[in-house]
C-alpha atoms as a PDB file:
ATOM      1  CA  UNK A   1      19.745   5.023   2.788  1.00  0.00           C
ATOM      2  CA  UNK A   2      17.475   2.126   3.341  1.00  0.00           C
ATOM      3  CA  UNK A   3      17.096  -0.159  -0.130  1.00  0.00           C
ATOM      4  CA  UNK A   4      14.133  -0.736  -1.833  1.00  0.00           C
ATOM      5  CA  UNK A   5      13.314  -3.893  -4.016  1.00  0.00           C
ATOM      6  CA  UNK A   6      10.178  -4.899  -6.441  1.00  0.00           C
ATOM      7  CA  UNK A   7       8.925  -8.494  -6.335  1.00  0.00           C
ATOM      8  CA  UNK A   8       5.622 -10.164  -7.059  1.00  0.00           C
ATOM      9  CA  UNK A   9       2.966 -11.569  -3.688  1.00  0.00           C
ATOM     10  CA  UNK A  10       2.697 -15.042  -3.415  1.00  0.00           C
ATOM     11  CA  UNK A  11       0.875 -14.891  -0.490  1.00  0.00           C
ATOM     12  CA  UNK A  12      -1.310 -12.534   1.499  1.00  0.00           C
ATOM     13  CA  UNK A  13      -3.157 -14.822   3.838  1.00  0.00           C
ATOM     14  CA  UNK A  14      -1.486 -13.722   7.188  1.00  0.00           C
ATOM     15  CA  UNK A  15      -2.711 -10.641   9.137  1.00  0.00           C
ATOM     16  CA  UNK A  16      -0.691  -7.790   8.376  1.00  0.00           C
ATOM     17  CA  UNK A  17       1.606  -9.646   6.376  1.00  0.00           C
ATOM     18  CA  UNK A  18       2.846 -10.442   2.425  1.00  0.00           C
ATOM     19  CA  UNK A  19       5.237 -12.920   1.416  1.00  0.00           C
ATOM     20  CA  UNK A  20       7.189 -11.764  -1.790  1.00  0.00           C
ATOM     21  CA  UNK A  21       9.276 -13.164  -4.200  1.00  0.00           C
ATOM     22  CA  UNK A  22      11.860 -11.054  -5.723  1.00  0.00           C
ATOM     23  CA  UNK A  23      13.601 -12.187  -8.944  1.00  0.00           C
ATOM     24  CA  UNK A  24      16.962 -12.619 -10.005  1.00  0.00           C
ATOM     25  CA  UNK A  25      19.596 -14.161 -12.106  1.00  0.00           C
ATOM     26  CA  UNK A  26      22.977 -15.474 -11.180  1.00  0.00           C
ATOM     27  CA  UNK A  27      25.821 -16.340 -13.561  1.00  0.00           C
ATOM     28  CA  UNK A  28      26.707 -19.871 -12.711  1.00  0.00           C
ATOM     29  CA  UNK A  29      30.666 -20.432 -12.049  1.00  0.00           C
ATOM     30  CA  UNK A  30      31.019 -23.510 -13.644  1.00  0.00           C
ATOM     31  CA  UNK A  31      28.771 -23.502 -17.162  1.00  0.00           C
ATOM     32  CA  UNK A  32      28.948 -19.465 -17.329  1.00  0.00           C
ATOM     33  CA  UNK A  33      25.052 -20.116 -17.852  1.00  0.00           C
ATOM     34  CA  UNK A  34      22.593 -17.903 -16.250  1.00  0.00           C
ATOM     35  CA  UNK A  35      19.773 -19.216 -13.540  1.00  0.00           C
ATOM     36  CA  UNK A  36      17.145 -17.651 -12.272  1.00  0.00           C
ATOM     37  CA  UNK A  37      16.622 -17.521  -8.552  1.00  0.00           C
ATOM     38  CA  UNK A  38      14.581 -15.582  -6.478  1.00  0.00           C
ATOM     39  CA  UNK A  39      14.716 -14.171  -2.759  1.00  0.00           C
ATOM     40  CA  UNK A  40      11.755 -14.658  -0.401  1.00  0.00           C
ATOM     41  CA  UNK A  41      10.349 -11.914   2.254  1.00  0.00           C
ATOM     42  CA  UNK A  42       8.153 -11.089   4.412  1.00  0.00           C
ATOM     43  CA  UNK A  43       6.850  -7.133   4.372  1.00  0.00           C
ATOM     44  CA  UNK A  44       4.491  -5.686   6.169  1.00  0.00           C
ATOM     45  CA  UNK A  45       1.073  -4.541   5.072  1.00  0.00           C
ATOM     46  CA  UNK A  46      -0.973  -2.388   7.498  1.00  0.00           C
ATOM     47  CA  UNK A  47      -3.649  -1.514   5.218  1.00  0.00           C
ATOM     48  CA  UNK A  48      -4.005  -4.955   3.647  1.00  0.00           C
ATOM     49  CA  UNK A  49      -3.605  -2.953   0.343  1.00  0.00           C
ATOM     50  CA  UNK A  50      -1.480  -5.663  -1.420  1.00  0.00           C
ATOM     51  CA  UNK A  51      -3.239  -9.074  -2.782  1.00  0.00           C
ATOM     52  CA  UNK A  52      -2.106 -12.036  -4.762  1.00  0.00           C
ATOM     53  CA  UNK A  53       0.310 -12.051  -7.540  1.00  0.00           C
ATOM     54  CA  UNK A  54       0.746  -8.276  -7.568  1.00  0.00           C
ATOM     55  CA  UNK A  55       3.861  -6.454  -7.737  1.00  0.00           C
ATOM     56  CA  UNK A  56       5.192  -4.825  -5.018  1.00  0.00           C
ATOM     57  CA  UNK A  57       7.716  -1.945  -3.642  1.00  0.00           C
ATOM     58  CA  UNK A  58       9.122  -2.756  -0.481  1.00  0.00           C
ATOM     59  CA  UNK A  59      11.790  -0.654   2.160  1.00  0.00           C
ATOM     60  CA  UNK A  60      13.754  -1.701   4.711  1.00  0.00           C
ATOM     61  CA  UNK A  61      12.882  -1.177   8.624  1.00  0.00           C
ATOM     62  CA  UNK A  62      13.488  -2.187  11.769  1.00  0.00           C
ATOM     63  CA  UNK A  63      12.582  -5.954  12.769  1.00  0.00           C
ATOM     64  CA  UNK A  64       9.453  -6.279  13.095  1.00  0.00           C
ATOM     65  CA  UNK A  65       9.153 -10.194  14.003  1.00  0.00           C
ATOM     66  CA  UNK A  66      11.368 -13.176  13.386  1.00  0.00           C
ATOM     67  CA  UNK A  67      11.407 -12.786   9.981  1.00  0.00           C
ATOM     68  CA  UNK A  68       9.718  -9.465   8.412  1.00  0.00           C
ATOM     69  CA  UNK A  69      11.983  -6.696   8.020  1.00  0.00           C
ATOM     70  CA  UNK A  70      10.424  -5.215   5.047  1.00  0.00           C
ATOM     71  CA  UNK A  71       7.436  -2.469   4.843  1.00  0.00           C
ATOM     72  CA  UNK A  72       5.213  -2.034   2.147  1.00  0.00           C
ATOM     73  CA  UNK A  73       5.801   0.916  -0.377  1.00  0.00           C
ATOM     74  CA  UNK A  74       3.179   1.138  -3.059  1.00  0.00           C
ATOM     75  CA  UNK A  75       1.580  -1.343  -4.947  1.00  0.00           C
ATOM     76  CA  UNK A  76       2.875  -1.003  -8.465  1.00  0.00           C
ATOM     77  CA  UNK A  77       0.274  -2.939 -10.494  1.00  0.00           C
ATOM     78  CA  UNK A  78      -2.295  -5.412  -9.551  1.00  0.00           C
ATOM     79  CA  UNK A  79      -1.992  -9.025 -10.449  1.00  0.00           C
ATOM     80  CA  UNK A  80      -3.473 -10.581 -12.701  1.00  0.00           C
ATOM     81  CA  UNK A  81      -4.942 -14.311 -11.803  1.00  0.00           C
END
């Protein structure tokens, strides 16, 4: 079963191509606090459906370059600016 995640684009100015942040927060071993981090992909977007700061659905899929091995799902809502 391929995974699918939900993050927010921070950039849609390549052809094709998102880059999305997804969110997270990790317990820190030492203080026990907890810190937000956040992972950054890059999806593909045939239809050029997805535009800044909206939040996304990705999949997993085969490589596509160097560094996208995510596809596009939906678009879950449209950013607001």
């Amino acid at each position: 079963m391929k995974r699918r995640v939900t993050g927010r684009v921070t950039s849609d100015k390549m052809q094709k191509t998102i880059r999305v942040s997804i969110p997270r927060r990790v317990k820190d071993e030492i203080t026990g606090k907890f810190i937000s981090r956040e992972t950054v992909c890059l999806a593909h977007d045939e239809k050029k459906e997805a535009n800044l700061f909206d939040i996304v659905e990705l999949v997993e899929s085969r490589p596509l370059s160097k560094r996208k091995r995510w596809e596009l799902v939906r678009v879950v809502s449209r950013g607001v600016r």
